[in-house]
C-alpha atoms as a PDB file:
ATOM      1  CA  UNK A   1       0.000   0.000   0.000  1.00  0.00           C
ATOM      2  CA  UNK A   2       2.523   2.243   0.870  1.00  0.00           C
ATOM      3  CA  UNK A   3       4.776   1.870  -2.310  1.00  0.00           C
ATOM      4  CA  UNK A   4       2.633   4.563  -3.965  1.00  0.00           C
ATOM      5  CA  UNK A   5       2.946   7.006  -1.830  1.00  0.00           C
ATOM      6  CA  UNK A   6       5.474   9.967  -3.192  1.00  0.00           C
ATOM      7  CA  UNK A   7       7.577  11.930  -1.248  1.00  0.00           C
ATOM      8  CA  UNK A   8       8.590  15.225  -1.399  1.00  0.00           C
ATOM      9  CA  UNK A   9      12.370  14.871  -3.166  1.00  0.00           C
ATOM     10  CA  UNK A  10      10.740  12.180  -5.621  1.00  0.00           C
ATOM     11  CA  UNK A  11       7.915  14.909  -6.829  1.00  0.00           C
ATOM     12  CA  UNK A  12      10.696  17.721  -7.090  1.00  0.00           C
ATOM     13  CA  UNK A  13      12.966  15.545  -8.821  1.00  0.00           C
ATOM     14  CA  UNK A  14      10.423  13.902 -10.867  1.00  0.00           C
ATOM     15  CA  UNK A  15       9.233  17.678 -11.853  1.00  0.00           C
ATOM     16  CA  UNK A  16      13.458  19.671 -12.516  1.00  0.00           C
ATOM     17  CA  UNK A  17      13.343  16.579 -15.145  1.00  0.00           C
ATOM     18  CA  UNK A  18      10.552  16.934 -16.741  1.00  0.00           C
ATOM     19  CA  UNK A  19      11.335  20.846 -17.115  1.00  0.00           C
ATOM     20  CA  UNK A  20      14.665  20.115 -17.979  1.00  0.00           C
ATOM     21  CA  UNK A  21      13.796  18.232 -20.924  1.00  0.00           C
ATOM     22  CA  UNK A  22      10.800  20.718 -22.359  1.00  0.00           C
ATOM     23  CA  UNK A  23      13.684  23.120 -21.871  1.00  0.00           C
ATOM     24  CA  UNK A  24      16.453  21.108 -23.905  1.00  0.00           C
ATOM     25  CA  UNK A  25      14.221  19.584 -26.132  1.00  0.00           C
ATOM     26  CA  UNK A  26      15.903  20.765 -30.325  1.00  0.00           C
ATOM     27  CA  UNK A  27      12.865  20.246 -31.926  1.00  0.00           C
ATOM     28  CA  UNK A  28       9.465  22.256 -32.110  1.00  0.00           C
ATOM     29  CA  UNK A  29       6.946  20.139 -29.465  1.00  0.00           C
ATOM     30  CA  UNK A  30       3.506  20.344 -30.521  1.00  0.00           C
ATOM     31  CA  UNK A  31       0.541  21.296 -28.623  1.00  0.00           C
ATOM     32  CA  UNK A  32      -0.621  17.688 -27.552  1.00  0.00           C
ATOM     33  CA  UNK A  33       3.215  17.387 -26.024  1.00  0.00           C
ATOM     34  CA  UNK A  34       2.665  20.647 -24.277  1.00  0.00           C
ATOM     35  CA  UNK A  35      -0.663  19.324 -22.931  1.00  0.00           C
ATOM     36  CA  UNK A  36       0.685  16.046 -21.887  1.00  0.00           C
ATOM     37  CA  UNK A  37       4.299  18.045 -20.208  1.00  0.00           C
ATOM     38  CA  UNK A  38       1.672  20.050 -18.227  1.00  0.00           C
ATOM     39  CA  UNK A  39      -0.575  17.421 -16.649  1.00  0.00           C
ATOM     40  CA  UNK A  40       2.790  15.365 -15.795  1.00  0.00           C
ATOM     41  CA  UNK A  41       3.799  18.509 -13.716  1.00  0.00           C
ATOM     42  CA  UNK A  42       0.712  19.214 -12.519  1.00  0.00           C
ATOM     43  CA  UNK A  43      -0.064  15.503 -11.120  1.00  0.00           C
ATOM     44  CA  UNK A  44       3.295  15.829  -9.588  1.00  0.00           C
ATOM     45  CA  UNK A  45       2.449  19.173  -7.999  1.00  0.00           C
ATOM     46  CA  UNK A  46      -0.925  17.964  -6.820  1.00  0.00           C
ATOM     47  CA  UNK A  47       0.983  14.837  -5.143  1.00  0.00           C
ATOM     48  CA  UNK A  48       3.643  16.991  -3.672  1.00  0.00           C
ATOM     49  CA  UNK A  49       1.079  19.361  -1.853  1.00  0.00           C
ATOM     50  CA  UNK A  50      -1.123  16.283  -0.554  1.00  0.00           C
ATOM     51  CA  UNK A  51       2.087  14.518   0.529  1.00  0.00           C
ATOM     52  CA  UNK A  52       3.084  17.857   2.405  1.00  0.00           C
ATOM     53  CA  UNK A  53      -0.333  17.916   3.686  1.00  0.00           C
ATOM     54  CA  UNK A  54      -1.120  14.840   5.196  1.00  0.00           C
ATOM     55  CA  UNK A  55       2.692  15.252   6.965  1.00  0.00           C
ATOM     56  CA  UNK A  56       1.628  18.466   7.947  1.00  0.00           C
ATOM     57  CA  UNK A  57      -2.351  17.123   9.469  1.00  0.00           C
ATOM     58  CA  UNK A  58      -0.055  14.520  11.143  1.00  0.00           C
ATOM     59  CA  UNK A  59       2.184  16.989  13.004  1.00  0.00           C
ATOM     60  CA  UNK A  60      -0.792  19.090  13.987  1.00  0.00           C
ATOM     61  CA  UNK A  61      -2.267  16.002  15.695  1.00  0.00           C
ATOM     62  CA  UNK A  62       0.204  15.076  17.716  1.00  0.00           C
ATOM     63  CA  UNK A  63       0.469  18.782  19.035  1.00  0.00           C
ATOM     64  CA  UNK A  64      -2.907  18.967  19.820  1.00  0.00           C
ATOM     65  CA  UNK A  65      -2.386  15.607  21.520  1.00  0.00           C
ATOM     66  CA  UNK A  66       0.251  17.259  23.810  1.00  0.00           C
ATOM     67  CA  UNK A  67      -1.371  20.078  24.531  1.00  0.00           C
ATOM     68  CA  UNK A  68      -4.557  18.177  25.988  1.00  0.00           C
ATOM     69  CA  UNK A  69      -2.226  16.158  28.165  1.00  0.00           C
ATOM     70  CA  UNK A  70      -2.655  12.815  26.988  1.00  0.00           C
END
């Protein structure tokens, strides 16, 4: 269950490569590429922010744990 969860450096790194090679990239990409380029970062972005999320509902939990005393 667990092996599809992305983390934070996977999502960044996943995303600096798929910019570097729109960036690089001789040739003229067509509009379909650009489409496709932009939902592969955006996917990325979403799980980025829902990984830093869920770490971040986590840590508020277990402060509001310690601040009820239990």
């Amino acid at each position: 269950m667990n092996r599809h969860r992305v983390n934070r450096q996977n999502a960044v790194r996943l995303l600096r490569r798929a910019v570097h090679a729109l960036l690089t990239d001789d040739s003229g990409l067509t509009t379909l590429e650009y489409v496709i380029a932009a939902a592969i970062i955006l996917v990325v972005l979403a799980a980025a922010i829902l990984a830093w999320n869920n770490g971040l509902a986590a840590k508020i939990g277990q402060l509001v744990h310690q601040l009820s005393g239990q």
